[in-house]
Protein backbone atom coordinates (compact mmCIF):
# COMPACT_ATOMS: atom_id res chain seq x y z
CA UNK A 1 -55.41 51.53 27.33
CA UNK A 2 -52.41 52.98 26.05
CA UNK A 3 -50.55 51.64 22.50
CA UNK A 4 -46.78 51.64 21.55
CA UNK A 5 -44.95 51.03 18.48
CA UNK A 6 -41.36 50.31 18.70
CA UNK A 7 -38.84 49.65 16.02
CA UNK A 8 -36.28 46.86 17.22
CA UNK A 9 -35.21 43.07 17.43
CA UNK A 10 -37.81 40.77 19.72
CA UNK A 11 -37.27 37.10 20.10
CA UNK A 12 -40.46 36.44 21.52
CA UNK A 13 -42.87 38.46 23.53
CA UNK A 14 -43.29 38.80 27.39
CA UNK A 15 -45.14 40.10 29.91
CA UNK A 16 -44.62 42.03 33.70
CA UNK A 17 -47.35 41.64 35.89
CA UNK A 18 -46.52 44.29 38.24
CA UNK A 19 -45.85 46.84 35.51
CA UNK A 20 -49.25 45.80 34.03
CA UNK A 21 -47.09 46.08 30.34
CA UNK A 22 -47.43 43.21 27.51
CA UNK A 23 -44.57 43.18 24.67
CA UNK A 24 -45.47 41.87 21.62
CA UNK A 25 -42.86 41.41 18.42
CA UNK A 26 -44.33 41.34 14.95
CA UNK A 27 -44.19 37.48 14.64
CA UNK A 28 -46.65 37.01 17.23
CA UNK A 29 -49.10 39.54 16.15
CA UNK A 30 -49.43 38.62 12.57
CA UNK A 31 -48.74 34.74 13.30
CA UNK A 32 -45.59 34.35 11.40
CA UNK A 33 -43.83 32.00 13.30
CA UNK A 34 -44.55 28.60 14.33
CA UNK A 35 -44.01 26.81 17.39
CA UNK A 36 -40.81 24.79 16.92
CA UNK A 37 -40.92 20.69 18.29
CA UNK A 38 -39.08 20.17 21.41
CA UNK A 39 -38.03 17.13 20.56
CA UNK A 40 -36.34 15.68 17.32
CA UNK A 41 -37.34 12.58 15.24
CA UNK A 42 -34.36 9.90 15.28
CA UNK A 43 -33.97 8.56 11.84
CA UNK A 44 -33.83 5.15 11.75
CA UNK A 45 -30.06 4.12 10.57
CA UNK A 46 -30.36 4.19 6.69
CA UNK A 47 -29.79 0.27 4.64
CA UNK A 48 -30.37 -1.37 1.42
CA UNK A 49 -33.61 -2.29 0.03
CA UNK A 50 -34.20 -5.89 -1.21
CA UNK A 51 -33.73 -5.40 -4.67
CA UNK A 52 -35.81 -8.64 -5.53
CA UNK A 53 -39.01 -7.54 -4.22
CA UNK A 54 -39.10 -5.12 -7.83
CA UNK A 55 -37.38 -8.08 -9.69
CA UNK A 56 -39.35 -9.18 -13.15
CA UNK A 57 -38.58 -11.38 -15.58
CA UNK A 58 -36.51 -10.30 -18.04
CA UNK A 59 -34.40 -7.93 -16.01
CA UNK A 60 -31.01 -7.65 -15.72
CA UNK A 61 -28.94 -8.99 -13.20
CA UNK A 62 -24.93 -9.71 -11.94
CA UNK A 63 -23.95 -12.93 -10.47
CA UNK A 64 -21.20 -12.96 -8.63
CA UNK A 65 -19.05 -15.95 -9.80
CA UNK A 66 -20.40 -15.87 -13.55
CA UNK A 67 -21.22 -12.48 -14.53
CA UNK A 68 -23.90 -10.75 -16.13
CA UNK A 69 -27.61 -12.79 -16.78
CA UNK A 70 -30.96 -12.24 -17.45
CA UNK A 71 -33.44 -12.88 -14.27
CA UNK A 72 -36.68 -15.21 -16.13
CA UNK A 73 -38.48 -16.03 -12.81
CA UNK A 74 -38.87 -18.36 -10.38
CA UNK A 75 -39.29 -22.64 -10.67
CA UNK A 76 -39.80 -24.81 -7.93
CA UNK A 77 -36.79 -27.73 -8.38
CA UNK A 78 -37.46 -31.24 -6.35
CA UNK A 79 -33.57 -31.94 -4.96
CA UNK A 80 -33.74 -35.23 -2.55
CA UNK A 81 -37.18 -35.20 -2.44
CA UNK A 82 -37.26 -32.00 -0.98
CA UNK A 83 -38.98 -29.16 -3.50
CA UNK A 84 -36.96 -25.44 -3.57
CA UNK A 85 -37.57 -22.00 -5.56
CA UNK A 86 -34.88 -21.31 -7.18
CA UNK A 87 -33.83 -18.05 -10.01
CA UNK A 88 -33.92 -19.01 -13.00
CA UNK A 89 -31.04 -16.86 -14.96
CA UNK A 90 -30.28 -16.85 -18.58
CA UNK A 91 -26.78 -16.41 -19.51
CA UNK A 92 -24.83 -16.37 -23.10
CA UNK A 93 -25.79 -18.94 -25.56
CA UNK A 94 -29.23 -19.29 -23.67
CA UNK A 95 -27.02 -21.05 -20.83
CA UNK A 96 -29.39 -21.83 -18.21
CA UNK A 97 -28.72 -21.34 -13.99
CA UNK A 98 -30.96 -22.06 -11.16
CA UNK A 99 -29.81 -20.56 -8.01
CA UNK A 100 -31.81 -22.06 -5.02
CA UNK A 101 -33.32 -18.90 -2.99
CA UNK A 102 -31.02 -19.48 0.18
CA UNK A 103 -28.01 -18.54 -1.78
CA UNK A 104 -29.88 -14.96 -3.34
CA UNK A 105 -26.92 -13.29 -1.25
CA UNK A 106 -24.91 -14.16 -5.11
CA UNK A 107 -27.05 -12.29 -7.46
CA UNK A 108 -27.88 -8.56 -7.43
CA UNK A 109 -29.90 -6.96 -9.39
CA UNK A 110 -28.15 -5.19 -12.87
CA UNK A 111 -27.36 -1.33 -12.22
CA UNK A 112 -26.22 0.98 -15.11
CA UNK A 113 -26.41 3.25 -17.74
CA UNK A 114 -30.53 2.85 -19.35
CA UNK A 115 -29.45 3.99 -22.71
CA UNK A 116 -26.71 1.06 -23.21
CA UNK A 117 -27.74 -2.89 -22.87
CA UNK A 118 -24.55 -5.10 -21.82
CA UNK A 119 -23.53 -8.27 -23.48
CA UNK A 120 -24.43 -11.44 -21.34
CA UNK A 121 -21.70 -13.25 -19.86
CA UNK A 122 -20.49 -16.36 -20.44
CA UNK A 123 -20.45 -19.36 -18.07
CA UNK A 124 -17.09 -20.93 -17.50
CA UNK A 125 -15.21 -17.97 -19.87
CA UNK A 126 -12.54 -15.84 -18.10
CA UNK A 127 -13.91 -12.64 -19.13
CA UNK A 128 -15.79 -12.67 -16.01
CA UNK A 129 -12.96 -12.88 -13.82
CA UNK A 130 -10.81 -10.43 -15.65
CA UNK A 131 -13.37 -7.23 -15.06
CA UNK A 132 -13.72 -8.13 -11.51
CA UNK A 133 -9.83 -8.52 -11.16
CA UNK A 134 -9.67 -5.03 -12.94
CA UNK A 135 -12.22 -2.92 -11.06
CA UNK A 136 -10.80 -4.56 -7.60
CA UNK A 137 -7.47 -3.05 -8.49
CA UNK A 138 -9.56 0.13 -9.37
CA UNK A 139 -11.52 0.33 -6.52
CA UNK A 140 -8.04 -0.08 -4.38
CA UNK A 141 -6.25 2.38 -6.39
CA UNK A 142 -9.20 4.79 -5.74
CA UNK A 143 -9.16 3.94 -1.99
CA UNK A 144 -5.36 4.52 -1.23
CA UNK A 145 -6.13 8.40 -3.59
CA UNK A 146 -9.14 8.47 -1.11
CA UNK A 147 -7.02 8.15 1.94
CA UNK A 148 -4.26 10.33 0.60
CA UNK A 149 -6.18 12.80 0.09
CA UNK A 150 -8.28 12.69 3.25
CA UNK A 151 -4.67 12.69 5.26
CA UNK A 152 -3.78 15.98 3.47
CA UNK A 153 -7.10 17.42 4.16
CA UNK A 154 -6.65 16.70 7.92
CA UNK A 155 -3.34 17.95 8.19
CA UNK A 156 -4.10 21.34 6.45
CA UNK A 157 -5.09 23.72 9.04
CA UNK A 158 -7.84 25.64 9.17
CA UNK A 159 -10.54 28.56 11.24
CA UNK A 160 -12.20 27.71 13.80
CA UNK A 161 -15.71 29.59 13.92
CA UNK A 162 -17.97 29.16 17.31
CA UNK A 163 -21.42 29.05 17.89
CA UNK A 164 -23.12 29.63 20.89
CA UNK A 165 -23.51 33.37 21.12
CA UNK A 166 -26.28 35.88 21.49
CA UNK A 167 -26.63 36.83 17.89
CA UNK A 168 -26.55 33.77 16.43
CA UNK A 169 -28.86 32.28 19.15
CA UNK A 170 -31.22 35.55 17.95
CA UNK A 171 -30.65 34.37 13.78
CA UNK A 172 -31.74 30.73 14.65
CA UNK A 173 -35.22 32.17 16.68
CA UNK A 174 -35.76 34.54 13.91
CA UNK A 175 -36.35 31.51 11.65
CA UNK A 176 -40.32 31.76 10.42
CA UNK A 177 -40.61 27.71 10.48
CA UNK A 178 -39.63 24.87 12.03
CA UNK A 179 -37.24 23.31 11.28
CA UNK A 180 -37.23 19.53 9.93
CA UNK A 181 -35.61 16.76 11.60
CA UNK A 182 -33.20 15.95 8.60
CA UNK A 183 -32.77 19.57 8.41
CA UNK A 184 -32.11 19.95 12.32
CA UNK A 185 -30.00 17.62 12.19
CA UNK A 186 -27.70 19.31 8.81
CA UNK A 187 -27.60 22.23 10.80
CA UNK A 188 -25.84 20.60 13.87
CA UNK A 189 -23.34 18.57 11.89
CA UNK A 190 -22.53 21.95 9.78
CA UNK A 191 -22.24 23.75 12.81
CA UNK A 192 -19.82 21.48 14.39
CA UNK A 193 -17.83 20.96 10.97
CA UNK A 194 -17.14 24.92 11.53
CA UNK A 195 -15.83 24.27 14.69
CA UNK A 196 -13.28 22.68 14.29
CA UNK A 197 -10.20 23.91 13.30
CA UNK A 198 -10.07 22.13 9.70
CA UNK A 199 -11.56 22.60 6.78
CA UNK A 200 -15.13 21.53 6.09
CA UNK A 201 -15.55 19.14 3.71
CA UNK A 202 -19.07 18.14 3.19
CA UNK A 203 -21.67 17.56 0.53
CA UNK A 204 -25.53 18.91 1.67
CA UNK A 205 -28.27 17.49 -0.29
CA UNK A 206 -31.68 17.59 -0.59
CA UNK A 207 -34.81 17.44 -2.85
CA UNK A 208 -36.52 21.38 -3.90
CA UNK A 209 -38.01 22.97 -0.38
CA UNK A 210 -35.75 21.04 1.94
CA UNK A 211 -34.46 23.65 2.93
CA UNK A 212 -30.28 23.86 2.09
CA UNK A 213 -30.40 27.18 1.70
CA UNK A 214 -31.33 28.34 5.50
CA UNK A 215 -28.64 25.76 6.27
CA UNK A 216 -26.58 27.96 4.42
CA UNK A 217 -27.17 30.64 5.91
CA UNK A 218 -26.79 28.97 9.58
CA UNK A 219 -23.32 28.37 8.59
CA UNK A 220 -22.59 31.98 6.83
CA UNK A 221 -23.88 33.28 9.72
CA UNK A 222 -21.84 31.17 12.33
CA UNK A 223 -18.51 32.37 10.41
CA UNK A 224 -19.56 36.43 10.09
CA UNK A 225 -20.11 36.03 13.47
CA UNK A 226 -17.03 35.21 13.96
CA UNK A 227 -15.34 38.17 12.37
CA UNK A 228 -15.07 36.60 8.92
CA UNK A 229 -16.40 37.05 5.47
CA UNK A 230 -18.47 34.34 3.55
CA UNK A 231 -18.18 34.10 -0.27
CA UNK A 232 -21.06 31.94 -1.79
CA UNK A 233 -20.40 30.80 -5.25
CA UNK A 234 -23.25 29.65 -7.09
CA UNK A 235 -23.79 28.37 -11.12
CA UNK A 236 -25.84 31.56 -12.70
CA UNK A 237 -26.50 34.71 -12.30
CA UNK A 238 -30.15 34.29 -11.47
CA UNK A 239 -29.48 31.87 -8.88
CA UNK A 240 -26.91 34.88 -7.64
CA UNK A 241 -29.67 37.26 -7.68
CA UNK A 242 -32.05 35.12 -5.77
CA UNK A 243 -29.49 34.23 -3.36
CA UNK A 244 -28.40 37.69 -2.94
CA UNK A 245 -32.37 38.34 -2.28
CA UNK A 246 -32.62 35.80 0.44
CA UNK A 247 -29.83 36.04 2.30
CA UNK A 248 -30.65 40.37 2.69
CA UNK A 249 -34.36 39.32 3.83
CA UNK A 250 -33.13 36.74 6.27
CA UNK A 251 -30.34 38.62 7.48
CA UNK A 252 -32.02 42.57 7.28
CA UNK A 253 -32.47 42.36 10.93
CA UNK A 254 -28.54 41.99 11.65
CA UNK A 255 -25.60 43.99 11.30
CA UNK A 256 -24.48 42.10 8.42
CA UNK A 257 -23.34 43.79 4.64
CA UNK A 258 -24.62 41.27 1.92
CA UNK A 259 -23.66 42.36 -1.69
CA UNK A 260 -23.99 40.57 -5.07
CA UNK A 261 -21.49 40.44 -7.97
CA UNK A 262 -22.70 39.34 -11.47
CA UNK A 263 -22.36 40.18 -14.64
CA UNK A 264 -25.56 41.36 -14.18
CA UNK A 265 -23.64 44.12 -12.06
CA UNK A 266 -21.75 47.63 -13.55
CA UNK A 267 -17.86 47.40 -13.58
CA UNK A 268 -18.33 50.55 -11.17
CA UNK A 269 -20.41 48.15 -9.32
CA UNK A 270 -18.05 45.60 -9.22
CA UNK A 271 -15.20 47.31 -8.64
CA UNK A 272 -16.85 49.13 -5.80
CA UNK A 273 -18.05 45.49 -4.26
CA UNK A 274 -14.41 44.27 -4.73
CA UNK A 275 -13.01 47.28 -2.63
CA UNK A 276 -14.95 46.82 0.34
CA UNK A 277 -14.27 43.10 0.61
CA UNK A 278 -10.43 43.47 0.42
């Protein structure tokens, strides 16, 4: 019988029986929200497709002991009066290999750059063995940089931001989707990246709509809570603006100060923006 408005932050609406009162938050009335999955979708461990199931004649392709050929389809070979399918691969000087099917495991299919077409190799040359001497002591030299750097990394120390509390509990139910598996699942690993008390090192992507950018703001989020300030760097200064757009929508609800600086800003502007960050 009787009406209320109230301004304020609802997670989800509730009744008292006794009281005879129902509380409603915007969400519910207007059907903003949807009703997140209680369970998560495992993701099958990723692996390789079978590049021959694509393979044409005429396509490119890397053996491993000879080098570079050109796949030109399949022939059935009688060996000791038993019949086999076998690759047929062109090489250099029209230099003809059949690899029986049981040893595909030695030829890959050709990956590289479309606008350049590489030279066929040459059976029984040394060129072959040369590159792949070269690019083994590449790939080694690039592992021991790898692990170098990875050691430094893990010895630098770091901030360690929890999650867990109240607010942020309130930022992940104020979400107006649900949330994907994959993108469940970025959110976690962020989240426990942050944790720790080393710097994060990790690369997020994801196709247009995925959804980075509330994974993001998860992790913004997780740190302010903490007492810190979040800088997000992006390319442009539309992509600034539009950032600087989202993350005040998504955030408005929360005692959180989100300012932009552009070009697109005044020097006052800027100046005034650098003040209250120092």
């Amino acid at each position: 019988e009787r009406l209320t408005l109230c301004v304020g932050r609802l997670g989800r609406g509730f009744r008292l029986v006794r009281q005879q009162l129902i509380v409603l938050g915007d969400s519910e009335l207007f059907n903003r929200t949807e009703i997140r999955p209680q369970t998560r979708r495992t993701r099958p461990d990723a692996r390789a497709i079978d590049s021959f199931l694509d393979l044409e004649p005429g396509n490119l392709v890397v053996h491993l002991a000879h080098g570079i050929g050109r796949y030109r389809g399949l022939k059935l070979i009688d060996r000791q009066g038993r019949s086999e399918e076998h690759l047929s691969l062109e090489f250099r000087d029209r230099v003809q290999l059949y690899v029986p099917v049981s040893l595909i495991h030695l030829v890959q299919k050709y990956v590289g750059p479309s606008k350049t077409t590489p030279e066929l190799s040459k059976i029984g040359g040394s060129t072959w063995e040369k590159k792949k001497k070269r690019v083994a002591e590449a790939v080694n030299d690039l592992a021991s940089d790898m692990l170098r750097m990875q050691a430094v990394r893990e010895a630098q120390p770091g901030l360690s931001h929890p999650e867990g509390s109240h607010w942020q509990t309130e930022f992940a139910r104020a979400f107006p989707y649900s949330e994907t598996a994959d993108q469940a699942e970025a959110i976690d690993s962020v989240g426990a990246d942050l944790r720790r008390s080393r710097p994060m090192d990790r690369l997020l992507c994801g196709d247009v709509g995925y959804g980075k950018t509330e994974v993001a703001m998860r992790a913004a989020f997780q740190a302010i809570d903490g007492g810190r300030q979040v800088a997000v760097l992006v390319p442009t200064t539309v992509l600034a603006e539009q950032h600087f757009r989202t993350f005040s929508e998504r955030m408005a609800e929360f005692p959180v100060t989100i300012e932009s600086l552009s070009r697109f800003k005044t020097r006052k502007q800027q100046l005034g923006t650098l003040q209250r960050v120092a």
